[in-house]
N, C-alpha and C. Protein backbone atom coordinates (compact mmCIF):
# COMPACT_ATOMS: atom_id res chain seq x y z
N UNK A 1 -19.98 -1.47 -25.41
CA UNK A 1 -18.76 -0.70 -25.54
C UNK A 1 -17.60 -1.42 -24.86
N UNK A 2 -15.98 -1.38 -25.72
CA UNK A 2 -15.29 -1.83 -24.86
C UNK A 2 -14.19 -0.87 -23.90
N UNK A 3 -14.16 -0.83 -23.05
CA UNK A 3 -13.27 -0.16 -22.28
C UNK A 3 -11.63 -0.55 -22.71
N UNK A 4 -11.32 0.53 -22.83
CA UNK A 4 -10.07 0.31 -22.34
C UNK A 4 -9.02 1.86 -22.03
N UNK A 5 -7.41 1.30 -21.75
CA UNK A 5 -6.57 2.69 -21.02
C UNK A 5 -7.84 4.08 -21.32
N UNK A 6 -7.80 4.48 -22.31
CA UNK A 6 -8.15 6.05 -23.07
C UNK A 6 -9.80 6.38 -22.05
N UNK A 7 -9.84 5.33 -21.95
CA UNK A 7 -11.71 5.15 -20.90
C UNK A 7 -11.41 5.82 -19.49
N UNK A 8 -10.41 5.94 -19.39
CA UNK A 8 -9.77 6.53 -17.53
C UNK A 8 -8.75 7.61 -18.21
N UNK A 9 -9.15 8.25 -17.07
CA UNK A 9 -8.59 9.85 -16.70
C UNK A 9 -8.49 10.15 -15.33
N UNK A 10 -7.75 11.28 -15.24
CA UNK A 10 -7.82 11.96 -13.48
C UNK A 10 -8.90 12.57 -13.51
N UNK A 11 -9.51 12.90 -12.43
CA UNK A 11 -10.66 13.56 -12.01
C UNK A 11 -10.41 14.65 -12.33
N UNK A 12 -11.33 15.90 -12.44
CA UNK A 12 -11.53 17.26 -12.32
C UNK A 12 -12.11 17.70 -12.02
N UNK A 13 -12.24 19.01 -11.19
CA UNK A 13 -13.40 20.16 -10.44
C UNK A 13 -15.02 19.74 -11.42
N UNK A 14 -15.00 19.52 -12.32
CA UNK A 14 -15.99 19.69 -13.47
C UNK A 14 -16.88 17.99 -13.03
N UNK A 15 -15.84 17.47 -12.69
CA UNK A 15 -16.54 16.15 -12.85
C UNK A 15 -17.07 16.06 -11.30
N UNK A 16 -17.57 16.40 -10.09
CA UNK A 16 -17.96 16.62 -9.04
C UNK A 16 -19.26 15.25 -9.10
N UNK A 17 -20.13 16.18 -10.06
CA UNK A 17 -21.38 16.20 -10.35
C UNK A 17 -21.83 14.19 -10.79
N UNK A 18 -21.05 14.03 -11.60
CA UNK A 18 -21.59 12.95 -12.50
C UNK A 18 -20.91 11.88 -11.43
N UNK A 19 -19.65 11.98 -10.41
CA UNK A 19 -19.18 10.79 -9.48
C UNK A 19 -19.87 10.90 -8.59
N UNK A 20 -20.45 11.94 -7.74
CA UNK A 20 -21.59 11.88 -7.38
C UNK A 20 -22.54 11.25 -7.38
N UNK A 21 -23.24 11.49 -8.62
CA UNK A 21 -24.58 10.26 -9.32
C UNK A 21 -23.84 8.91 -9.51
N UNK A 22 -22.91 8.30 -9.78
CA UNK A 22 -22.32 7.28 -10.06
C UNK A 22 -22.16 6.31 -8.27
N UNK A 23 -21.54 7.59 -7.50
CA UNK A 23 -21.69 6.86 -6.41
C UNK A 23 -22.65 6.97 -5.29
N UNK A 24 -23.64 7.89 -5.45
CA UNK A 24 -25.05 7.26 -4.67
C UNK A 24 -25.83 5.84 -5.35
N UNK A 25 -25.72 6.31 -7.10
CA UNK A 25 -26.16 5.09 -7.99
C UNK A 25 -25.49 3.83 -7.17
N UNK A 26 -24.42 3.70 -7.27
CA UNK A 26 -23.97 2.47 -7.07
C UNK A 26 -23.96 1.90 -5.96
N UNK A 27 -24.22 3.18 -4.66
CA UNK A 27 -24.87 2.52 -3.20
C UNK A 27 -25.98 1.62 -3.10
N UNK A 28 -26.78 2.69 -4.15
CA UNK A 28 -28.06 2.19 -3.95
C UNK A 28 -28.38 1.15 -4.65
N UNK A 29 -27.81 0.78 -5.79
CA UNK A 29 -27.92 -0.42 -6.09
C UNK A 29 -27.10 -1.92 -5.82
N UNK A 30 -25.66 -1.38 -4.84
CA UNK A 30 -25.61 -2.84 -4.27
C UNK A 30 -25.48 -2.74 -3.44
N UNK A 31 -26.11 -2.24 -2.54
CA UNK A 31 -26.59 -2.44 -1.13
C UNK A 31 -27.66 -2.48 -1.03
N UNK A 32 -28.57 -2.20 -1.98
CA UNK A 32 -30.08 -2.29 -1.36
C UNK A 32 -30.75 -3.42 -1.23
N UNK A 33 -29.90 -4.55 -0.76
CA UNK A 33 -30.75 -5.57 -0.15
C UNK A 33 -29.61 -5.87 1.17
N UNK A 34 -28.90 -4.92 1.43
CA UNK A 34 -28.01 -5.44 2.35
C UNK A 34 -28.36 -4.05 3.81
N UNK A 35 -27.93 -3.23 3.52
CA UNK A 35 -28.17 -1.67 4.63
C UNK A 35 -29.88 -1.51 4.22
N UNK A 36 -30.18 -1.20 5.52
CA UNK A 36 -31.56 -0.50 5.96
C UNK A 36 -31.73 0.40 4.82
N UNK A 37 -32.94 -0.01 4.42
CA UNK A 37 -33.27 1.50 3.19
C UNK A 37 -33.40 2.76 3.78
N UNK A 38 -33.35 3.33 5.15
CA UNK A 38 -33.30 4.54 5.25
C UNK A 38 -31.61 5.19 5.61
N UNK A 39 -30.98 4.26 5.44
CA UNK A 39 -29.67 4.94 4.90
C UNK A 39 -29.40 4.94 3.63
N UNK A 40 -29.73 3.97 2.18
CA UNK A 40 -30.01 4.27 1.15
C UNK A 40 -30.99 5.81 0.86
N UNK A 41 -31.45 5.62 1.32
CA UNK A 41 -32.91 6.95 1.46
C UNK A 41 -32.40 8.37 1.61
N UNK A 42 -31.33 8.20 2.68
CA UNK A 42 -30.36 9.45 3.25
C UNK A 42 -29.55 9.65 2.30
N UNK A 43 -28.87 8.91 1.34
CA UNK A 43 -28.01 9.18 0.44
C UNK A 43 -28.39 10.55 -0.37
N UNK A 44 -27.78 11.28 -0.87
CA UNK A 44 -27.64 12.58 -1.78
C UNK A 44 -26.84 12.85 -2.62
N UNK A 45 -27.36 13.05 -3.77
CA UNK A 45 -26.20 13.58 -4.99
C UNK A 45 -25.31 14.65 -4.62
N UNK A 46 -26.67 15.99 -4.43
CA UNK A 46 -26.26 17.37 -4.21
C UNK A 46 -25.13 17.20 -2.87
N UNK A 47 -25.14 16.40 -1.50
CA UNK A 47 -24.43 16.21 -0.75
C UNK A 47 -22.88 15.44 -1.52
N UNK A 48 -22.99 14.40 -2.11
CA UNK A 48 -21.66 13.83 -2.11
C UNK A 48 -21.47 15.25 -3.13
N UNK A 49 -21.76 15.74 -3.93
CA UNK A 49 -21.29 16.55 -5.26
C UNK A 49 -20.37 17.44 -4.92
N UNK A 50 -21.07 18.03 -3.46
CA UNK A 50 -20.08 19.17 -2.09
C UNK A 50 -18.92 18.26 -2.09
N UNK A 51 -19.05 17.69 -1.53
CA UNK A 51 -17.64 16.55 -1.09
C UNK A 51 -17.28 16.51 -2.19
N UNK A 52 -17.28 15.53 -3.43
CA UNK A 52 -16.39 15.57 -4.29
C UNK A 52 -15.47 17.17 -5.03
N UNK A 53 -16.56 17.85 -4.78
CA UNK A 53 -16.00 18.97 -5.22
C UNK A 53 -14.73 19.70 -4.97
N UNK A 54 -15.07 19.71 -3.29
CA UNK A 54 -14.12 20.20 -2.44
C UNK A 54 -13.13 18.81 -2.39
N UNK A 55 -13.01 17.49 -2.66
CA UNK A 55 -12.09 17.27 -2.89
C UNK A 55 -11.41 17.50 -3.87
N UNK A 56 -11.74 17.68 -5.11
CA UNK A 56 -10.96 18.05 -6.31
C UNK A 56 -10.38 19.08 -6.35
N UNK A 57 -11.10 20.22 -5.57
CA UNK A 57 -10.53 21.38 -5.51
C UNK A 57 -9.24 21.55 -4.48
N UNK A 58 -8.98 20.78 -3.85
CA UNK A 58 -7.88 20.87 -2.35
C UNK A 58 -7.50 19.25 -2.46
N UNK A 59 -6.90 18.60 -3.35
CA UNK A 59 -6.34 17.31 -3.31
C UNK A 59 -5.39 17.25 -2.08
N UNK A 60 -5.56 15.81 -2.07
CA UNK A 60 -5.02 15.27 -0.91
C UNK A 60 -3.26 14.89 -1.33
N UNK A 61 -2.47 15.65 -0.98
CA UNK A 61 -1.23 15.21 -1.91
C UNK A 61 -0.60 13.83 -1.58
N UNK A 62 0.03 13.26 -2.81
CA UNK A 62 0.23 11.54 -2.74
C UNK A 62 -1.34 10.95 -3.00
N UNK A 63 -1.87 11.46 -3.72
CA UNK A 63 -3.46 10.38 -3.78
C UNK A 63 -4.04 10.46 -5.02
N UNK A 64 -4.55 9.93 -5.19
CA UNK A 64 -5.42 9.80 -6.88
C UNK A 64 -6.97 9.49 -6.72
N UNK A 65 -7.43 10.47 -7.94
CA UNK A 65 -8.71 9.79 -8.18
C UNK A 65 -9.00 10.41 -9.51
N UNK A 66 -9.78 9.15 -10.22
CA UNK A 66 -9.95 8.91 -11.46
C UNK A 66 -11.13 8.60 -11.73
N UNK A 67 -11.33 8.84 -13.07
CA UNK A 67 -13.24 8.45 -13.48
C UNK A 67 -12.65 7.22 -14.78
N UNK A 68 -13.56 6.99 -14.48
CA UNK A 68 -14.02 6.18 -16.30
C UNK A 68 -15.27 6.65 -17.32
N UNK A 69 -14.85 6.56 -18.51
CA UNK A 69 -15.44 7.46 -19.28
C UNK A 69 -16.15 6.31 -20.82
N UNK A 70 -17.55 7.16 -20.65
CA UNK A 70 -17.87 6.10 -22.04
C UNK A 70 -17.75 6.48 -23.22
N UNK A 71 -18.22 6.00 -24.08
CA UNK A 71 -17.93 6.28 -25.33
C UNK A 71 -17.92 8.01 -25.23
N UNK A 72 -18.91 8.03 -24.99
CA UNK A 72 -19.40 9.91 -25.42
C UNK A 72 -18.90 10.47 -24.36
N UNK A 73 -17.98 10.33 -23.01
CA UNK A 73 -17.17 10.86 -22.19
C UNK A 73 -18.03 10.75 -21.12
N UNK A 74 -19.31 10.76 -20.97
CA UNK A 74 -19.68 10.27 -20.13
C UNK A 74 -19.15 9.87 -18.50
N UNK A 75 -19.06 10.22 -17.38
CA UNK A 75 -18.50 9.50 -16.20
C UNK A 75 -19.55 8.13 -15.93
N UNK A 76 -18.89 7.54 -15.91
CA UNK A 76 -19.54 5.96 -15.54
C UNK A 76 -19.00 5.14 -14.93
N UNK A 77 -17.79 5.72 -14.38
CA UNK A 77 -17.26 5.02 -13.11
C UNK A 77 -16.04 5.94 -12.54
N UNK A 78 -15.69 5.25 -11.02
CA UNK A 78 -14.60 6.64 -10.65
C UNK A 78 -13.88 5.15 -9.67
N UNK A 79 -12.50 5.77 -9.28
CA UNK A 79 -11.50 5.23 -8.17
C UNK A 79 -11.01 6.07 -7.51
N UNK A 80 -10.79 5.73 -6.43
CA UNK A 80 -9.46 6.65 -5.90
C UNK A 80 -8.81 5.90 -4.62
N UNK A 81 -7.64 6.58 -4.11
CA UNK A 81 -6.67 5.85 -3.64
C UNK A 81 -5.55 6.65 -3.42
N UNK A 82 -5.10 6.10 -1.98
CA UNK A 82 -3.66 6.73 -1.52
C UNK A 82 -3.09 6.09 -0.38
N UNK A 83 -2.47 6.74 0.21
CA UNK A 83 -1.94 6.22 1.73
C UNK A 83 -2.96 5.56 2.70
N UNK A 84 -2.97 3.94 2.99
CA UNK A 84 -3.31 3.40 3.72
C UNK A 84 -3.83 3.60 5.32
N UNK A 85 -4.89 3.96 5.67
CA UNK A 85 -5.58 4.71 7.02
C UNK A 85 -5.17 4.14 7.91
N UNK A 86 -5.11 3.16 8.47
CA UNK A 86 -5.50 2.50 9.46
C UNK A 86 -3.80 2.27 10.04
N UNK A 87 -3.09 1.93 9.37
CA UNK A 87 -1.77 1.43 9.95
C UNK A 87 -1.46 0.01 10.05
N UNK A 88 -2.14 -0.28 9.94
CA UNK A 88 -1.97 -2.09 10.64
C UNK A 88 -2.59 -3.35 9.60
N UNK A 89 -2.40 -2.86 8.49
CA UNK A 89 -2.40 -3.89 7.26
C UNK A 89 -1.40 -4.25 6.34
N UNK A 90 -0.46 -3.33 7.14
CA UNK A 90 0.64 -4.30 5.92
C UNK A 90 1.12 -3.49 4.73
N UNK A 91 0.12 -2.53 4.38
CA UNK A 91 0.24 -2.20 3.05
C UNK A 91 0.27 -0.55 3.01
N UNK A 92 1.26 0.03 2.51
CA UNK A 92 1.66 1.04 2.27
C UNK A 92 0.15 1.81 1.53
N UNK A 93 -0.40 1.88 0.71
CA UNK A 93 -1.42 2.48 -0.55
C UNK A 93 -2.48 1.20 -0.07
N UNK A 94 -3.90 2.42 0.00
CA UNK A 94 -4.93 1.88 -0.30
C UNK A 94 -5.67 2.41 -1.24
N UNK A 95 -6.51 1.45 -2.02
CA UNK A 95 -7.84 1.97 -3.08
C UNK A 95 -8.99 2.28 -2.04
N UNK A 96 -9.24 3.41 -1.99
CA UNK A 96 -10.31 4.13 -0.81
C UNK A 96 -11.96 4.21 -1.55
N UNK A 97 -11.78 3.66 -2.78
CA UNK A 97 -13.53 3.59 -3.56
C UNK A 97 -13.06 3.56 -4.85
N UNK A 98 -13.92 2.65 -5.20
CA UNK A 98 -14.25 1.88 -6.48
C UNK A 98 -15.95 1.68 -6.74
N UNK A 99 -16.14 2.60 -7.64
CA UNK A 99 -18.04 2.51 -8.22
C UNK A 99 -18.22 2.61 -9.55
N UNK A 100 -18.83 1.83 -9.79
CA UNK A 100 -19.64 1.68 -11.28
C UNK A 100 -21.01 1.91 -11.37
N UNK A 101 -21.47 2.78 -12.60
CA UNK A 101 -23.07 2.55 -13.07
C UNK A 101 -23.19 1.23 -13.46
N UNK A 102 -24.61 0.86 -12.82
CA UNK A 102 -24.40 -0.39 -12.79
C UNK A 102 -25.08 -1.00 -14.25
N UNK A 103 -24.84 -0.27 -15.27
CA UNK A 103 -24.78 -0.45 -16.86
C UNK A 103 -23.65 -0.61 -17.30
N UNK A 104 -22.93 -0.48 -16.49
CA UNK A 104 -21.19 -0.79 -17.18
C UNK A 104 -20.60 -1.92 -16.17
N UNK A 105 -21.21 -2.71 -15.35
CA UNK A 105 -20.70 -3.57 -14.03
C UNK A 105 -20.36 -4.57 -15.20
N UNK A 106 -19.05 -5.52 -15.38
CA UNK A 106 -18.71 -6.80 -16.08
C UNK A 106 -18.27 -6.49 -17.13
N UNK A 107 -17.55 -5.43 -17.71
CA UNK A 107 -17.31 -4.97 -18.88
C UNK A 107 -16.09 -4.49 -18.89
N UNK A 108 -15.03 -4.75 -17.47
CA UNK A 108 -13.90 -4.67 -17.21
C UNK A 108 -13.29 -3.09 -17.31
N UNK A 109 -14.29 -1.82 -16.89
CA UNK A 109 -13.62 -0.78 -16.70
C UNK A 109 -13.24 -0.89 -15.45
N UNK A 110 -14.18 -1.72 -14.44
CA UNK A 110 -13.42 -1.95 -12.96
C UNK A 110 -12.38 -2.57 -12.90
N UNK A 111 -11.90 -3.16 -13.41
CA UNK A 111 -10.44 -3.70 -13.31
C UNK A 111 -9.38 -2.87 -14.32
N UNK A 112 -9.83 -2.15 -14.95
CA UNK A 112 -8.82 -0.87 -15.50
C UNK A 112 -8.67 0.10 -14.23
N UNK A 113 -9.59 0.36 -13.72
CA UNK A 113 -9.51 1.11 -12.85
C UNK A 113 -8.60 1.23 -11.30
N UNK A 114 -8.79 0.02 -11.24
CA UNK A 114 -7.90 -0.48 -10.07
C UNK A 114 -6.21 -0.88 -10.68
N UNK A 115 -6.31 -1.09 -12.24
CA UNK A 115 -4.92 -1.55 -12.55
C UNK A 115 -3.96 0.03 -12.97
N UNK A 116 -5.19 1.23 -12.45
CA UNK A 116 -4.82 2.35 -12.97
C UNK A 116 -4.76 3.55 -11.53
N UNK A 117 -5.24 2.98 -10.96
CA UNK A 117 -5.00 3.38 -9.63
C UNK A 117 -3.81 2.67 -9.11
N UNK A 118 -3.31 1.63 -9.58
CA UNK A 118 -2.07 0.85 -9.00
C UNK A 118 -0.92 1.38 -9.39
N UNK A 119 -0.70 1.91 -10.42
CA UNK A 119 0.13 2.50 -11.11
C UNK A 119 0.17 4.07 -10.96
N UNK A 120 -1.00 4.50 -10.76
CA UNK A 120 -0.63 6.00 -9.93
C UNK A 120 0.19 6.19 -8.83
N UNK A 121 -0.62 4.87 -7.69
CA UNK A 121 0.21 4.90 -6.25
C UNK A 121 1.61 4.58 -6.58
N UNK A 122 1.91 3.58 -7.82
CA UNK A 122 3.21 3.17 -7.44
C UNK A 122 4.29 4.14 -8.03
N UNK A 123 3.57 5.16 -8.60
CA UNK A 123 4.53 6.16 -9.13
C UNK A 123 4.50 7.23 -8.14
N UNK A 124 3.81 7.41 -7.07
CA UNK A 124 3.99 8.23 -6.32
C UNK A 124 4.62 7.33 -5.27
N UNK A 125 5.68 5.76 -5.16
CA UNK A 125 6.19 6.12 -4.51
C UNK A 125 5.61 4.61 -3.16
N UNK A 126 4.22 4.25 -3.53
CA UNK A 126 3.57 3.19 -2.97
C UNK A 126 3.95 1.67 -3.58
N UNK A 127 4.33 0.50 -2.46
CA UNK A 127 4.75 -0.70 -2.91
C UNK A 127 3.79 -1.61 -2.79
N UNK A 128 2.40 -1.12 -2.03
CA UNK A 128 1.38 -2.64 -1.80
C UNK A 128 -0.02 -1.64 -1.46
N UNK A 129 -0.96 -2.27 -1.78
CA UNK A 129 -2.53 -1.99 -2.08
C UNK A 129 -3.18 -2.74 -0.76
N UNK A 130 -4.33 -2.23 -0.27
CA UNK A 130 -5.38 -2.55 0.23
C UNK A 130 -6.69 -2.33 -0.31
N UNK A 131 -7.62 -2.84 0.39
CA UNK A 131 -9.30 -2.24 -0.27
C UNK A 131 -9.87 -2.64 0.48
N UNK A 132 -10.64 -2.14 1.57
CA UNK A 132 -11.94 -2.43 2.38
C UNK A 132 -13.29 -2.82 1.84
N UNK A 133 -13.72 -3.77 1.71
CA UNK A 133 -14.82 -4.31 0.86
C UNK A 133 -15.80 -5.23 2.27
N UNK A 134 -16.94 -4.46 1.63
CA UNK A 134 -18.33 -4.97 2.93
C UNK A 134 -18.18 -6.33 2.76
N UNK A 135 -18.12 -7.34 3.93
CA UNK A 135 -18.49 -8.84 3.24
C UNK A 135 -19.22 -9.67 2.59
N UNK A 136 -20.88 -8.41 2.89
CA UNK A 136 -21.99 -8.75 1.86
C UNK A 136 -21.84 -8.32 0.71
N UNK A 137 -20.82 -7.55 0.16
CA UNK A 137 -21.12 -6.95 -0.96
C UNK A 137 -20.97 -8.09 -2.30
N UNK A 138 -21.98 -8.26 -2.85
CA UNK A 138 -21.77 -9.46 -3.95
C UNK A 138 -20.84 -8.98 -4.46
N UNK A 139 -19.86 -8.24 -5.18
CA UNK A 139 -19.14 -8.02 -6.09
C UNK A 139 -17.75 -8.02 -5.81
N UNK A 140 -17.27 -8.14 -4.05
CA UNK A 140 -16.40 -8.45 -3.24
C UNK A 140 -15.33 -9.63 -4.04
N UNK A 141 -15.82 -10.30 -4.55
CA UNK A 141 -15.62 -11.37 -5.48
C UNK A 141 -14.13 -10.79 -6.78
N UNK A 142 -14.68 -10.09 -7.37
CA UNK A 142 -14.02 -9.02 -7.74
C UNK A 142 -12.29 -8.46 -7.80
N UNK A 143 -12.28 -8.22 -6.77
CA UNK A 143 -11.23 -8.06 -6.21
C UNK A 143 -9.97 -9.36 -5.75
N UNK A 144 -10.96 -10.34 -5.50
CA UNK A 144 -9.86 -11.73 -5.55
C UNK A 144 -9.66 -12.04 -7.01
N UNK A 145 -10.74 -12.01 -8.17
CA UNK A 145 -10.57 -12.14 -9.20
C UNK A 145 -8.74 -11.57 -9.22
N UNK A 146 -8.50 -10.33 -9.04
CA UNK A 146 -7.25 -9.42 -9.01
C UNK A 146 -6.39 -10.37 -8.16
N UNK A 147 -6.41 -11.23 -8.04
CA UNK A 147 -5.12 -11.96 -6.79
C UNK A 147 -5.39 -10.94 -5.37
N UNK A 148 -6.01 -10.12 -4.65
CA UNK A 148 -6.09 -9.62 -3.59
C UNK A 148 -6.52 -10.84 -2.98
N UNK A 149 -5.63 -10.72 -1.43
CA UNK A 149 -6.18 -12.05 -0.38
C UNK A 149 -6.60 -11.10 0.58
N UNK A 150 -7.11 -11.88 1.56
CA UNK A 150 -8.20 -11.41 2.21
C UNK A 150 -7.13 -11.52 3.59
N UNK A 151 -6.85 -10.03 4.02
CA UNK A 151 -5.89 -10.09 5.21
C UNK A 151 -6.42 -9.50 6.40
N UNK A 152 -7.61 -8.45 6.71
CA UNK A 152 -8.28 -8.69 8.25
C UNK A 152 -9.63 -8.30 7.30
N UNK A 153 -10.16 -8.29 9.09
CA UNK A 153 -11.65 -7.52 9.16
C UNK A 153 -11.76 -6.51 10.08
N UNK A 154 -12.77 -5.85 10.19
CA UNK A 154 -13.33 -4.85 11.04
C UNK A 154 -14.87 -4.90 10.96
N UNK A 155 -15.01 -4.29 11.89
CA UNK A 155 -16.88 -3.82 12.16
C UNK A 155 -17.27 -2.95 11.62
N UNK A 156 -18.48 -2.26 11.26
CA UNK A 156 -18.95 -0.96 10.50
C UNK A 156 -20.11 -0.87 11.52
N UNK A 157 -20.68 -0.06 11.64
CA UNK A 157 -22.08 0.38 11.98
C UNK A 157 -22.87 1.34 11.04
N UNK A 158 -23.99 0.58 10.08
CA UNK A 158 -24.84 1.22 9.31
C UNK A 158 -25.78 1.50 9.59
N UNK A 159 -26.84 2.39 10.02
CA UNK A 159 -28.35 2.10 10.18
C UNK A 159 -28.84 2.17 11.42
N UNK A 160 -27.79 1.47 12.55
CA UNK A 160 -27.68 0.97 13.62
C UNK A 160 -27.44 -0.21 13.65
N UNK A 161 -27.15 -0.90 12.35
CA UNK A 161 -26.96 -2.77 12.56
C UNK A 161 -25.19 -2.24 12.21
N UNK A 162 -25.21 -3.72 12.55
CA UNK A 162 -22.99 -4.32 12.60
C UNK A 162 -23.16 -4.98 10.88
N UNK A 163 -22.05 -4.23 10.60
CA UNK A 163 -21.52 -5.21 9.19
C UNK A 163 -20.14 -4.81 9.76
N UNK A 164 -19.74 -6.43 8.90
CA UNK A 164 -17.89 -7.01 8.85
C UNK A 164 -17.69 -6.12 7.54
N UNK A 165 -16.33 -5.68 7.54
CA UNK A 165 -15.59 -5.57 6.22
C UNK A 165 -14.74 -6.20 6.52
N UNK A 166 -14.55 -6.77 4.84
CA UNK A 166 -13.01 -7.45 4.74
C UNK A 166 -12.05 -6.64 4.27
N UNK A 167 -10.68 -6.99 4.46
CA UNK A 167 -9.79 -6.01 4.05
C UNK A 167 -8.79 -6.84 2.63
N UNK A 168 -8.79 -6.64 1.59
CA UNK A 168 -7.91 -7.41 0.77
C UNK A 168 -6.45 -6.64 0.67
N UNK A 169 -5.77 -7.33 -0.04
CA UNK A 169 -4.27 -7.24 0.12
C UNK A 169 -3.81 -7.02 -1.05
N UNK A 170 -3.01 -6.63 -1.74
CA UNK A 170 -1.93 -6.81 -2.71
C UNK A 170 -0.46 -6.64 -2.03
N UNK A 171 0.56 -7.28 -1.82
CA UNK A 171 1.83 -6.79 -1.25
C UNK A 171 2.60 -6.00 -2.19
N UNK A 172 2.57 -6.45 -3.37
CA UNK A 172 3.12 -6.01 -4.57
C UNK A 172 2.34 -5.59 -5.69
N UNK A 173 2.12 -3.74 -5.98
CA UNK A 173 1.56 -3.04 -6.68
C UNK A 173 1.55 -4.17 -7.84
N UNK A 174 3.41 -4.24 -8.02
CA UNK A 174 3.34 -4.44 -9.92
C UNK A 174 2.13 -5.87 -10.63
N UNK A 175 2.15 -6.55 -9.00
CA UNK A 175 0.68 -7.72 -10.22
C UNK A 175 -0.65 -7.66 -10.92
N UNK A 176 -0.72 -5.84 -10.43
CA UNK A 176 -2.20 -5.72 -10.86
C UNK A 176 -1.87 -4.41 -12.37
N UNK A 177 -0.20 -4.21 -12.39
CA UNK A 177 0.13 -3.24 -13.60
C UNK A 177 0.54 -3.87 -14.71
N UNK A 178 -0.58 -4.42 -15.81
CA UNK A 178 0.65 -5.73 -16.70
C UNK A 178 1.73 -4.29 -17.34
N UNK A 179 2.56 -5.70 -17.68
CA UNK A 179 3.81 -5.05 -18.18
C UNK A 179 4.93 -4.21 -17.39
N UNK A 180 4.73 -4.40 -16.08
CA UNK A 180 5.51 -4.08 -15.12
C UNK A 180 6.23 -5.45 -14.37
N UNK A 181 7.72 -5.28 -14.66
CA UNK A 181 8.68 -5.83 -14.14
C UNK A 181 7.85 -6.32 -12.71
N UNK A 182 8.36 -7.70 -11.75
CA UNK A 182 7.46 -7.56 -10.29
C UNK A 182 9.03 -7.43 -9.75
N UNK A 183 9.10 -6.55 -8.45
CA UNK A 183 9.51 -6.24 -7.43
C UNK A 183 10.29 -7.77 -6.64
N UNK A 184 11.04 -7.32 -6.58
CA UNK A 184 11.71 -8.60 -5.94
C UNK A 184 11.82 -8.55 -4.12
């Protein structure tokens, strides 16, 4: 199947359920040679499904989140993204999660997704992107594909072991929106 715009939508109360399965799925399959399998193990549908729920239901205002959809509507991938946490990167808007079934990984709904989350933030108002990405995560890759550079790190604690994240950059939304004028 090919993805494209019509494949992404905003989230809804309804869709809880299937980003849920999409994003324990996608823990568990690229991390499971990286985090202790008994934090894979701990993962839960019925748990994130609460969370997503109650986020859809009480949005975070200024923020987005979006699914990707397959042929048959299917959820098979989700984003979301808003105001930058931390303070000290530079960048106004961050993408706060990006997951794919990993039957649709290379088929470029992940990079709709992020070029559609870029264009949400920048209409609400956001001039530059971040994304926290594990340093083991093979697919980290990804995201430089997008011109993101790699501007700090931090520590995590999973399991009880230390993982680095890297932090990537965009300064300027418009390079990841084609057909948007760039910002001078």
């Amino acid at each position: 199947m090919a993805f494209d715009e019509s494949s992404v939508r905003p989230a809804v109360p309804g869709d809880a359920r299937a980003i849920a399965e999409v994003h324990v799925g996608a823990w568990r399959t690229t991390y499971q040679s990286i985090f202790p399998q008994s934090v894979l193990d701990a993962l839960s549908v019925e748990t994130r499904g609460a969370f997503w729920k109650e986020t859809l239901l009480k949005p975070v205002p200024e923020s987005v989140i979006l699914v990707g959809c397959d042929e048959a509507g299917r959820v098979v991938g989700f984003a979301s993204g808003g105001a930058e946490r931390t303070g000290q990167l530079g960048c106004d808007g961050e993408l706060y999660a990006i997951y794919l079934d990993e039957t649709v990984r290379g088929r470029g709904l992940g990079t709709l997704l992020v070029r559609q989350v870029a264009r949400e933030l920048k209409g609400l108002g956001f001039s530059s992107m971040a994304v926290w990405v594990l340093a083991l995560n093979p697919y980290r890759r990804f995201y430089e594909s997008l011109g993101g550079l790699s501007i700090s790190e931090q520590e995590l604690e999973r399991g009880g072991q230390q993982f680095v994240e890297v932090a990537y950059g965009w300064r300027d939304l418009s390079v990841l929106i084609p057909g948007l004028n760039r910002t001078r």
